[in-house]
PDB file of N, CA and C in Angstrom:
ATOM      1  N   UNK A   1      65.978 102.496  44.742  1.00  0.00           N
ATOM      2  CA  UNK A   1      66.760 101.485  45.395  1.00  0.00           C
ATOM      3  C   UNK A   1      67.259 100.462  44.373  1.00  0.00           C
ATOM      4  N   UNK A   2      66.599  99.885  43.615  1.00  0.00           N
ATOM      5  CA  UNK A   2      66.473  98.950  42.801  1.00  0.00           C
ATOM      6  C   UNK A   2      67.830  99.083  41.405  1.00  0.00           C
ATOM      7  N   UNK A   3      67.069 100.771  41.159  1.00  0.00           N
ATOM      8  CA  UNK A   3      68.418 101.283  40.187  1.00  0.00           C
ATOM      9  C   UNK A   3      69.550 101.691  40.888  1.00  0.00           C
ATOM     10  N   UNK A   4      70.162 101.923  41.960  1.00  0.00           N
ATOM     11  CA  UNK A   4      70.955 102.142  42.289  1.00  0.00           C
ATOM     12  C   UNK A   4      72.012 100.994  42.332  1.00  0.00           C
ATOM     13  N   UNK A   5      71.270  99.707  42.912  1.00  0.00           N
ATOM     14  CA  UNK A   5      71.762  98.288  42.730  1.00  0.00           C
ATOM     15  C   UNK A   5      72.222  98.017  41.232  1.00  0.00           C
ATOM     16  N   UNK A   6      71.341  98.222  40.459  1.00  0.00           N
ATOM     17  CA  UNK A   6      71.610  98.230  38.734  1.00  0.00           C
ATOM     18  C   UNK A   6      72.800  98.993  38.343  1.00  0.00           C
ATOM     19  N   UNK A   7      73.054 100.630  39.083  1.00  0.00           N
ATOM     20  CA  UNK A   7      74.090 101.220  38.412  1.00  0.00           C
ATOM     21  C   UNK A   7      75.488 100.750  39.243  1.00  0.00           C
ATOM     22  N   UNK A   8      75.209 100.193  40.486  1.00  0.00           N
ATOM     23  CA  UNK A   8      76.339  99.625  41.042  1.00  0.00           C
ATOM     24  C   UNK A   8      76.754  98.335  40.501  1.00  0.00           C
ATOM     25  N   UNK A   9      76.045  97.389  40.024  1.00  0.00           N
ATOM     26  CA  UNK A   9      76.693  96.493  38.813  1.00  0.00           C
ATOM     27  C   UNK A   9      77.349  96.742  37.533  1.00  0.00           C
ATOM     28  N   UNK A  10      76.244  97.645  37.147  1.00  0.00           N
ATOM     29  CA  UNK A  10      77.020  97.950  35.254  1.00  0.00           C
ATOM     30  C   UNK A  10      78.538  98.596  35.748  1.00  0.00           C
ATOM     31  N   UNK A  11      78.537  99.486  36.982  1.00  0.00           N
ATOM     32  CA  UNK A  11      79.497  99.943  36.709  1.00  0.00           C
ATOM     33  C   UNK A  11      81.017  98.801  37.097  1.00  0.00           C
ATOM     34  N   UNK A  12      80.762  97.876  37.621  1.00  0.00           N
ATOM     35  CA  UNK A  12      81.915  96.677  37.846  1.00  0.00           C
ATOM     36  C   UNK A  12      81.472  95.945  36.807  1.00  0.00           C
ATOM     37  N   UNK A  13      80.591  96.035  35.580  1.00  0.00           N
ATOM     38  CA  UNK A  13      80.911  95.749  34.228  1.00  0.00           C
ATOM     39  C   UNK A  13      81.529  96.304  33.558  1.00  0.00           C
ATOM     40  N   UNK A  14      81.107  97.672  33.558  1.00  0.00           N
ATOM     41  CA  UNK A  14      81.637  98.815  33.017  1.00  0.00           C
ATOM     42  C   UNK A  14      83.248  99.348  32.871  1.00  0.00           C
ATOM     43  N   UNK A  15      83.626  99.011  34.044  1.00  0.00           N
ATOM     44  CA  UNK A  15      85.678  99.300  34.175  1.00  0.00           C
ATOM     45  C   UNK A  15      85.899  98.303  34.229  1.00  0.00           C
ATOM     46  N   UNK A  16      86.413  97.606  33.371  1.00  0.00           N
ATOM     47  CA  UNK A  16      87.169  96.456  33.299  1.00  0.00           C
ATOM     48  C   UNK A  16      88.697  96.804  34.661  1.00  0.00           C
ATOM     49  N   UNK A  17      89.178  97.923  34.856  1.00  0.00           N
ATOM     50  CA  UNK A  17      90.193  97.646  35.507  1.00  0.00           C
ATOM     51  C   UNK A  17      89.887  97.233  37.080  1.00  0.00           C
ATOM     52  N   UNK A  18      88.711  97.841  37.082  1.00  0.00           N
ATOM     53  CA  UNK A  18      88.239  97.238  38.397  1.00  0.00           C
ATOM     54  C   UNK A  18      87.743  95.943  38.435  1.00  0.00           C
ATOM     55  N   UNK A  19      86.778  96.189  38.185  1.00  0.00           N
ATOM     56  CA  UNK A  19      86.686  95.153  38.008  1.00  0.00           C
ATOM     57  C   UNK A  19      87.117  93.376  37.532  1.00  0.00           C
ATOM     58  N   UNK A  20      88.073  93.541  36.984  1.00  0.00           N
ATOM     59  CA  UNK A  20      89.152  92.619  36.850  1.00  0.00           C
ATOM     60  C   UNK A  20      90.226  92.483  37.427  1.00  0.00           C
ATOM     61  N   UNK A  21      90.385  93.500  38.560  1.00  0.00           N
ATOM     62  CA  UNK A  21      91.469  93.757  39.274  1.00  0.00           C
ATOM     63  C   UNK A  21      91.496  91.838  39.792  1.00  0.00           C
ATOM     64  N   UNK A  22      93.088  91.395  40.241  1.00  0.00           N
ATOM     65  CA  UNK A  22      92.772  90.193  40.161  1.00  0.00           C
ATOM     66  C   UNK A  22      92.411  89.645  42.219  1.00  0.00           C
ATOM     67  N   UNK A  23      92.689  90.674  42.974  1.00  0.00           N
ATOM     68  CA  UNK A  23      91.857  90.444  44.206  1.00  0.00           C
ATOM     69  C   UNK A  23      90.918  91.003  44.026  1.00  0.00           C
ATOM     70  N   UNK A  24      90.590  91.255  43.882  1.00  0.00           N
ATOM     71  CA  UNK A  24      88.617  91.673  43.745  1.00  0.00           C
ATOM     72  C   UNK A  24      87.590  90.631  42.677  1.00  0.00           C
ATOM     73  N   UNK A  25      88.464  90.213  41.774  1.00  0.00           N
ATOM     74  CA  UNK A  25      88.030  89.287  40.563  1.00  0.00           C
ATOM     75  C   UNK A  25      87.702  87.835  41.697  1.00  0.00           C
ATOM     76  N   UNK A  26      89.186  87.321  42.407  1.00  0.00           N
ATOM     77  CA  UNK A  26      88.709  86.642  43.058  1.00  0.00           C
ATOM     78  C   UNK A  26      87.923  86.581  44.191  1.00  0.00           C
ATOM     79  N   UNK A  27      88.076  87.546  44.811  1.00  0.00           N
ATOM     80  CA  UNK A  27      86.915  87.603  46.080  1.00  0.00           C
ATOM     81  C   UNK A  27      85.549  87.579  45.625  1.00  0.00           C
ATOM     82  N   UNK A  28      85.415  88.038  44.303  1.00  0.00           N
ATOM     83  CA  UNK A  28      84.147  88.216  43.998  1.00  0.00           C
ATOM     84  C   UNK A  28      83.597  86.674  43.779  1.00  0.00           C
ATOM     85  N   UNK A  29      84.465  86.081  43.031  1.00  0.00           N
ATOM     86  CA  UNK A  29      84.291  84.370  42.464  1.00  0.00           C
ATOM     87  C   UNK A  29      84.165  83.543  43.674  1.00  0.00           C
ATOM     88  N   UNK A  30      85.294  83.898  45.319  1.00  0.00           N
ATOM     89  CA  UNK A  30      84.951  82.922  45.876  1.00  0.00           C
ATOM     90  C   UNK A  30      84.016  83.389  46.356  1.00  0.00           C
ATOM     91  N   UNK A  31      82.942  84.824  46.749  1.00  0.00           N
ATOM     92  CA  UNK A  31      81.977  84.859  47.240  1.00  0.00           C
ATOM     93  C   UNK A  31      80.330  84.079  46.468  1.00  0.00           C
ATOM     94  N   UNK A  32      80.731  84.746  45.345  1.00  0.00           N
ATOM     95  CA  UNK A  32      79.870  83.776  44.277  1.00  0.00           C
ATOM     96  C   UNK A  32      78.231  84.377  44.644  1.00  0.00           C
ATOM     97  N   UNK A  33      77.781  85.535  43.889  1.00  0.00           N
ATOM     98  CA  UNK A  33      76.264  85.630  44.775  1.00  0.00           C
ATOM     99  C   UNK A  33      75.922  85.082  43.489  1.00  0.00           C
ATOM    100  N   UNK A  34      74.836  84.269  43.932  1.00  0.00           N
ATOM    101  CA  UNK A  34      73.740  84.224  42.564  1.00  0.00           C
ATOM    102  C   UNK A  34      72.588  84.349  43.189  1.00  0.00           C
ATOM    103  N   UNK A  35      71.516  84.863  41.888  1.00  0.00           N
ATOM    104  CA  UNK A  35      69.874  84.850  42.457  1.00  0.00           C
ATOM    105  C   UNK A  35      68.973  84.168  41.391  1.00  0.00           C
ATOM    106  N   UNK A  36      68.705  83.727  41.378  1.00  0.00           N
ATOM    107  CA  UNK A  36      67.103  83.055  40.739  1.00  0.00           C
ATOM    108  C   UNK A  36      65.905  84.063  40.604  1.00  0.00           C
ATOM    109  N   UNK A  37      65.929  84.146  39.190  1.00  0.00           N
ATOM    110  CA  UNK A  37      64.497  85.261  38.797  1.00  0.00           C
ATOM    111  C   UNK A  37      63.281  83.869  38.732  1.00  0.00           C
ATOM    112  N   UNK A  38      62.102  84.066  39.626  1.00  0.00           N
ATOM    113  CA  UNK A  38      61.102  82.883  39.608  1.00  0.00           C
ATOM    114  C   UNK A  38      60.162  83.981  39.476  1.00  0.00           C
ATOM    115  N   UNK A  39      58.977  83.330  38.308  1.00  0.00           N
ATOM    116  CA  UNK A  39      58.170  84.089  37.999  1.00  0.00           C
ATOM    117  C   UNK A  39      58.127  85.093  37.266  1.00  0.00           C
ATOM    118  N   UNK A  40      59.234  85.255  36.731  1.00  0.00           N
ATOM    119  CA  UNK A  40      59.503  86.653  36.013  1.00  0.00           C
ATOM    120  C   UNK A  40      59.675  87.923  36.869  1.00  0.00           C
ATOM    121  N   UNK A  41      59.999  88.078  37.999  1.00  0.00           N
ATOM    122  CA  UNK A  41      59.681  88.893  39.037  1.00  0.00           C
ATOM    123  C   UNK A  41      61.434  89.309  39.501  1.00  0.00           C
ATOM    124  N   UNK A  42      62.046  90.056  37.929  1.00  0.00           N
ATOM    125  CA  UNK A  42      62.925  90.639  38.356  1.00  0.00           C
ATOM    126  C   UNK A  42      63.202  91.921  39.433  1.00  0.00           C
ATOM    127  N   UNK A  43      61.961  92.513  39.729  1.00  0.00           N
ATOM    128  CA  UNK A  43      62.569  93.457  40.952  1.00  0.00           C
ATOM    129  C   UNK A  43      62.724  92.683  42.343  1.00  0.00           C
ATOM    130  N   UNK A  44      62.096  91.556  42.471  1.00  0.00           N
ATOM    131  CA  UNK A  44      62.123  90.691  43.803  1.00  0.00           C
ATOM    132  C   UNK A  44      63.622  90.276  43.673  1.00  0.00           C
ATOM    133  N   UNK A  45      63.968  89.508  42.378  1.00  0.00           N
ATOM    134  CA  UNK A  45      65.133  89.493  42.795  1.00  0.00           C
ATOM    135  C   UNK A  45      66.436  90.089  42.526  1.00  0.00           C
ATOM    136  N   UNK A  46      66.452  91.298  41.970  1.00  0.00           N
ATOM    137  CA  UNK A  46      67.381  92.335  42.489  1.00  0.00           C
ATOM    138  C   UNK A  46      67.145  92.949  43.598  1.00  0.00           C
ATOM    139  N   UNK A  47      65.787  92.969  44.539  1.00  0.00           N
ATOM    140  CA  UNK A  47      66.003  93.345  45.946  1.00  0.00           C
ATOM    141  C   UNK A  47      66.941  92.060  46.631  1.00  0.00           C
ATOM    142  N   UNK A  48      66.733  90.639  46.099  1.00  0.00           N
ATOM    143  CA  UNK A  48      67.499  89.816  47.115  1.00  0.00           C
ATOM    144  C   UNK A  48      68.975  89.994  46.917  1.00  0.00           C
ATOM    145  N   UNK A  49      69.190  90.650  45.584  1.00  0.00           N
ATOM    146  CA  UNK A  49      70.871  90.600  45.276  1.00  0.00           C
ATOM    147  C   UNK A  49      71.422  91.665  45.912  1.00  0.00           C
ATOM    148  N   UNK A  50      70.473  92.200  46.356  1.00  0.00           N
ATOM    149  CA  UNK A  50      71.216  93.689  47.180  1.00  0.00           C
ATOM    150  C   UNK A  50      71.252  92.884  48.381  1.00  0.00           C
ATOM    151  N   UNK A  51      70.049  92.181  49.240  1.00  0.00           N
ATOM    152  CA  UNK A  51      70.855  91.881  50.361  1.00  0.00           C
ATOM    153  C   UNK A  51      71.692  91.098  50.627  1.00  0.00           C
ATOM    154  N   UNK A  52      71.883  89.917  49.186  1.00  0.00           N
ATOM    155  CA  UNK A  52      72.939  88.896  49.682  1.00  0.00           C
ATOM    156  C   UNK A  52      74.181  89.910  49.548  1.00  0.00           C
ATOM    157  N   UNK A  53      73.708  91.208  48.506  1.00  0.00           N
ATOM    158  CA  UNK A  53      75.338  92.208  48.225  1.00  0.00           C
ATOM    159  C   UNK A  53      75.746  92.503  49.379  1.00  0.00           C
ATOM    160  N   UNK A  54      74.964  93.204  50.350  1.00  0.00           N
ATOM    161  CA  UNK A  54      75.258  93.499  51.671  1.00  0.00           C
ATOM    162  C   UNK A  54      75.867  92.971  52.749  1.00  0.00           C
ATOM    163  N   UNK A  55      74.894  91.673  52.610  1.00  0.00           N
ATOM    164  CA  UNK A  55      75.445  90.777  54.138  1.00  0.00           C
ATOM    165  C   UNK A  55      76.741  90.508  53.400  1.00  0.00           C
ATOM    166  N   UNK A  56      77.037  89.878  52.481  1.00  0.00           N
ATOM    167  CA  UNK A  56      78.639  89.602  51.654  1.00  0.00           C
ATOM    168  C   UNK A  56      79.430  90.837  51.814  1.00  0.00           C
ATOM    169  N   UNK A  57      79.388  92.160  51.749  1.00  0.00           N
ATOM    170  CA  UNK A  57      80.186  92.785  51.834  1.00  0.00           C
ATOM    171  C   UNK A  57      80.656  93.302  50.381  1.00  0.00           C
ATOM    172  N   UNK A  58      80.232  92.621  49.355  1.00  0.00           N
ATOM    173  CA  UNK A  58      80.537  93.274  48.123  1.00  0.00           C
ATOM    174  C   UNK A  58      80.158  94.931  48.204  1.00  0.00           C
ATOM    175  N   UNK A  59      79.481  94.863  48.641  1.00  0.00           N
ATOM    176  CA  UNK A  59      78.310  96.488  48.505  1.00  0.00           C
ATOM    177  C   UNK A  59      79.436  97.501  49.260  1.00  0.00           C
ATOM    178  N   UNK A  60      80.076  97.295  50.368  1.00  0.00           N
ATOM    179  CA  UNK A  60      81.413  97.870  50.485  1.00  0.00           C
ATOM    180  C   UNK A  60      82.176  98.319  50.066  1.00  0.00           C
ATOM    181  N   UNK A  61      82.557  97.099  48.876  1.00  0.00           N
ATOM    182  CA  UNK A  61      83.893  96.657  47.950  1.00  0.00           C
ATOM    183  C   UNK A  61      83.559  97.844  46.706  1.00  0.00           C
ATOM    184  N   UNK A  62      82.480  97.871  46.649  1.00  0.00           N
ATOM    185  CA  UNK A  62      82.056  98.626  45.276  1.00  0.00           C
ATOM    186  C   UNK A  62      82.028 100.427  45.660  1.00  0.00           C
ATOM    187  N   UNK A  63      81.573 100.898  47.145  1.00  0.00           N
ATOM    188  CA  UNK A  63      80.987 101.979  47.268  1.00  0.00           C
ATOM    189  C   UNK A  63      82.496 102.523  47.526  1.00  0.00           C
ATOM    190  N   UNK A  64      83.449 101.447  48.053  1.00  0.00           N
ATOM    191  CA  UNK A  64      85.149 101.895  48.342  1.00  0.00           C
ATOM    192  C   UNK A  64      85.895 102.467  46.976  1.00  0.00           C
ATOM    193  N   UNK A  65      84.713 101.606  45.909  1.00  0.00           N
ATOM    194  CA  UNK A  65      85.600 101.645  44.469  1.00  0.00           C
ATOM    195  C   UNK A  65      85.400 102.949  43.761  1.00  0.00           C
ATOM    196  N   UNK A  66      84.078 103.528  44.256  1.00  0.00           N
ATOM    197  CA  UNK A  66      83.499 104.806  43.644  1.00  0.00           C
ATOM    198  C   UNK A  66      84.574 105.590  43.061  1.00  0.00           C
ATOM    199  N   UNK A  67      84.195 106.116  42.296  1.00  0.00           N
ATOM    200  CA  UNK A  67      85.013 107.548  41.367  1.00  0.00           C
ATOM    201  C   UNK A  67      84.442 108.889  41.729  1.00  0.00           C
ATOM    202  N   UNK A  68      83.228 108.948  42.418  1.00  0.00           N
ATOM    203  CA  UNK A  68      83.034 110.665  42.011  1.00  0.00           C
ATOM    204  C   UNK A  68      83.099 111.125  43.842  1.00  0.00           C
ATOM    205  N   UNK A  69      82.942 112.630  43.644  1.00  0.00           N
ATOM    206  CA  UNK A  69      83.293 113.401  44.709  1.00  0.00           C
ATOM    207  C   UNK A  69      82.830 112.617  46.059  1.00  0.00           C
ATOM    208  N   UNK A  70      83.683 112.873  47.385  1.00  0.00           N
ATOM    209  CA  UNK A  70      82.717 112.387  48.705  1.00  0.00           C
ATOM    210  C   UNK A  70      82.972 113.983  49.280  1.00  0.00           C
ATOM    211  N   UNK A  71      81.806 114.312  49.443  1.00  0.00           N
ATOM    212  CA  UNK A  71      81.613 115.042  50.736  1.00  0.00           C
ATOM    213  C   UNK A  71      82.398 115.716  51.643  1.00  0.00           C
ATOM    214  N   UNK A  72      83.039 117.002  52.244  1.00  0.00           N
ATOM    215  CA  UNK A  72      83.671 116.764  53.151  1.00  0.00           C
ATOM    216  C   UNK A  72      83.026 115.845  54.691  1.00  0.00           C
ATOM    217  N   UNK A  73      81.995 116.467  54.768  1.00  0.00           N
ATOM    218  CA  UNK A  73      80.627 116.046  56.000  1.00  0.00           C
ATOM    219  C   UNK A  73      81.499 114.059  55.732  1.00  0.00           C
ATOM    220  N   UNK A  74      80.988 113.484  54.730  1.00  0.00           N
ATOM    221  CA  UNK A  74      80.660 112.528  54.348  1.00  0.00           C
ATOM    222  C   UNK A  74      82.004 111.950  54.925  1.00  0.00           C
ATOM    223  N   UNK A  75      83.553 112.445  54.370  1.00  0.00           N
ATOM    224  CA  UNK A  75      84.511 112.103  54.594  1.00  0.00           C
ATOM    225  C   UNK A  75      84.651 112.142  56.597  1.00  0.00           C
ATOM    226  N   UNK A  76      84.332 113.303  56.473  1.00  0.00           N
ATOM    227  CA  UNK A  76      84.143 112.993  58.221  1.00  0.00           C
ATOM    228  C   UNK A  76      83.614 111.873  59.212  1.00  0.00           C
ATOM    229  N   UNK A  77      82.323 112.082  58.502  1.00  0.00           N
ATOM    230  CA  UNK A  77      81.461 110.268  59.168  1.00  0.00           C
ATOM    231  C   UNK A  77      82.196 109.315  59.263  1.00  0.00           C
ATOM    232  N   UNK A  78      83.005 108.938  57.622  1.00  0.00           N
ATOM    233  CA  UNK A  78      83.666 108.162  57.335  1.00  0.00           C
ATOM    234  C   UNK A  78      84.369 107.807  58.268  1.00  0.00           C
ATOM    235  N   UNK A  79      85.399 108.833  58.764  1.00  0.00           N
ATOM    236  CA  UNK A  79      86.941 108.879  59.458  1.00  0.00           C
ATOM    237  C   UNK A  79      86.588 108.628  61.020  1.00  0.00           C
ATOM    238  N   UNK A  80      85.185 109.151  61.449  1.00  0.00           N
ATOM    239  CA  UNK A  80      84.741 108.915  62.906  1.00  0.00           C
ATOM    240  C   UNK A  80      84.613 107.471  62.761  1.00  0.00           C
ATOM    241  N   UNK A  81      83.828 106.968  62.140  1.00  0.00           N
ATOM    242  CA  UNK A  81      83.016 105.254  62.478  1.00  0.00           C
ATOM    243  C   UNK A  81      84.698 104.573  62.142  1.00  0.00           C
ATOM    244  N   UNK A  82      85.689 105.138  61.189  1.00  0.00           N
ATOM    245  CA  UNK A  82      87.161 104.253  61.205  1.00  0.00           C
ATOM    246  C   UNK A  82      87.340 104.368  62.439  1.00  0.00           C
ATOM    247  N   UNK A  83      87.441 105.736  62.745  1.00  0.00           N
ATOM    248  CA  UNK A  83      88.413 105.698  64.047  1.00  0.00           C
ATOM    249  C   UNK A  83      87.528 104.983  65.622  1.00  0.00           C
ATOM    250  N   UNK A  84      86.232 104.510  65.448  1.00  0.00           N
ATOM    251  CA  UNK A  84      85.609 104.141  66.678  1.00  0.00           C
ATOM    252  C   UNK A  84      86.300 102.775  66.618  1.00  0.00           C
ATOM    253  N   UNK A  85      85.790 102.035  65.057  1.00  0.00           N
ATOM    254  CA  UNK A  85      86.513 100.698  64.768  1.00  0.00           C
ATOM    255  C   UNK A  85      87.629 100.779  65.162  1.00  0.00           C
ATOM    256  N   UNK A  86      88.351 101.202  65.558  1.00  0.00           N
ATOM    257  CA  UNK A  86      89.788 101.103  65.274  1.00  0.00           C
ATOM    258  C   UNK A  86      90.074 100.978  66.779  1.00  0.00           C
ATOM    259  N   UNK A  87      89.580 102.160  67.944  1.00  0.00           N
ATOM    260  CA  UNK A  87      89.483 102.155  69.310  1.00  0.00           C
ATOM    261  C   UNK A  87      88.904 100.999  69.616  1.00  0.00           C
ATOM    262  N   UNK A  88      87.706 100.224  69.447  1.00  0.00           N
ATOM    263  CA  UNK A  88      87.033  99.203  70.119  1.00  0.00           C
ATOM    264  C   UNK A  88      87.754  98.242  69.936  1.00  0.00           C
ATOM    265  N   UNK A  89      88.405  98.050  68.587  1.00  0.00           N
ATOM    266  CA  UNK A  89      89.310  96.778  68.119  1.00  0.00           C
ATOM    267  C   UNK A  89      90.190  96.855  69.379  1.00  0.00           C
ATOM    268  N   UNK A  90      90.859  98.381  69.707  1.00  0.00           N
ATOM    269  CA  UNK A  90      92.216  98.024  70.709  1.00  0.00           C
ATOM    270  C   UNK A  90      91.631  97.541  71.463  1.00  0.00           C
ATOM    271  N   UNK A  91      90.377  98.323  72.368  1.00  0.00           N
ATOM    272  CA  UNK A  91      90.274  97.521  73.706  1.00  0.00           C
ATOM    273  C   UNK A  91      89.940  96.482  73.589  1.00  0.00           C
ATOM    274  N   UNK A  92      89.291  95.785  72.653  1.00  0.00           N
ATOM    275  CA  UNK A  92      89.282  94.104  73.160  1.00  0.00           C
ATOM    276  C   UNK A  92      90.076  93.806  72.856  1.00  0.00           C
ATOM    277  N   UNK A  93      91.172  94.085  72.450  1.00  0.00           N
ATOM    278  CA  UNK A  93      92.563  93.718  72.286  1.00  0.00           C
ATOM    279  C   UNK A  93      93.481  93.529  73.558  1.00  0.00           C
ATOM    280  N   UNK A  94      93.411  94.733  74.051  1.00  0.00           N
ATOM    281  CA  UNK A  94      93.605  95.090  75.029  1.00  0.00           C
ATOM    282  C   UNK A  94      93.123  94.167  76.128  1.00  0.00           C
ATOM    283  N   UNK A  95      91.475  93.636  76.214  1.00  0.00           N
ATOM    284  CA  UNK A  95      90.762  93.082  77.319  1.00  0.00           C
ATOM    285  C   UNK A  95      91.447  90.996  77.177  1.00  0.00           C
ATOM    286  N   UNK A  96      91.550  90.837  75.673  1.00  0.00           N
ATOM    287  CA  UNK A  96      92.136  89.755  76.018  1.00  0.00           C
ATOM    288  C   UNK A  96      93.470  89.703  75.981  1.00  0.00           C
ATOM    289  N   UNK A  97      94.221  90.311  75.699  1.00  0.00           N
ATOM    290  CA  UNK A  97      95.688  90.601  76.286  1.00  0.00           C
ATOM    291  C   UNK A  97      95.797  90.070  78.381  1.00  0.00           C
ATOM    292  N   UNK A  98      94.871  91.077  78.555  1.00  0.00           N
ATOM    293  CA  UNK A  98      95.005  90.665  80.051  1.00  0.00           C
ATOM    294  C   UNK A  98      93.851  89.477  80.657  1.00  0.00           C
ATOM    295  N   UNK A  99      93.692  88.757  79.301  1.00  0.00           N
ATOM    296  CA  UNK A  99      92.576  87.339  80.567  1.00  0.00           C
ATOM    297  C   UNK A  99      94.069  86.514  79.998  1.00  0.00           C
ATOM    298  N   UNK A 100      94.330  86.566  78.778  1.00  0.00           N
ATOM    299  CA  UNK A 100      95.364  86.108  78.863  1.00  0.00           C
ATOM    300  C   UNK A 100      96.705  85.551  79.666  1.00  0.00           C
ATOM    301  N   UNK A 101      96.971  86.785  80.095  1.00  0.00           N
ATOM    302  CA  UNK A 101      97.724  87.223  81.212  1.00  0.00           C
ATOM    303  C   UNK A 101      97.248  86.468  82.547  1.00  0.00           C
ATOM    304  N   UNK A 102      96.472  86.601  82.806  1.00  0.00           N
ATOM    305  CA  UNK A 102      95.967  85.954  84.249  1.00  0.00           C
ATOM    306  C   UNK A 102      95.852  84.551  83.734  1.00  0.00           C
ATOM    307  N   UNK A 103      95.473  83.772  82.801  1.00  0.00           N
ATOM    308  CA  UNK A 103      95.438  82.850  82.811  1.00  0.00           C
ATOM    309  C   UNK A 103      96.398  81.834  82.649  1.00  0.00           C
ATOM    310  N   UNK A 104      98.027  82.905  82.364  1.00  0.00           N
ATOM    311  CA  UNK A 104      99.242  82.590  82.898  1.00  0.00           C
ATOM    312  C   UNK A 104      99.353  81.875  83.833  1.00  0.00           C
ATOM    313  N   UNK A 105      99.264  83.328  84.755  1.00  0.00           N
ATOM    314  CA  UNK A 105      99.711  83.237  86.014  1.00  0.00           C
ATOM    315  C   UNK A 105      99.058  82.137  86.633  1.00  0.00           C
TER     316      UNK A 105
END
């Protein structure tokens, strides 16, 4: 777990083009994670940098950025959980479209 977090950093050290890309450069700056090593107890806090990575959404930003093969299986999952997002978005779209509507009338 720990190294995986590790190789998902070096590697947005690692490509400068990505990593410097200049929306991602800034999203990254205004998200801003930092962690505090206390105690010397660097695996505690690269477990916390993974979850502030997470709840932030960087951990996204990075797994979107990947270079090597996905899966067909994998690409599938992928395209189902888009396409559920994508349906639920309409209907509440959809659901306040019409309180809307009534609250016209």
């Amino acid at each position: 777990m720990i190294s995986s977090v590790m190789k998902q950093v070096s590697t947005i050290f690692n490509r400068p083009n990505v990593a410097l890309n200049p929306l991602n450069w800034e999203l990254q700056q205004w998200r801003g994670i930092r962690v505090k090593v206390r105690n010397n107890n660097l695996d505690q806090a690269l477990f916390l940098m993974q979850r502030k990575m997470q709840s932030s959404g960087i951990e996204r930003l990075i797994k979107r950025e990947q270079l090597h093969h996905i899966k067909n299986s994998e690409k599938r999952v992928l395209s189902r959980k888009i396409l559920e997002r994508k349906i639920r978005s309409q209907e509440l779209a959809r659901k306040l479209k019409s309180i809307l509507i009534k609250k016209v009338r």
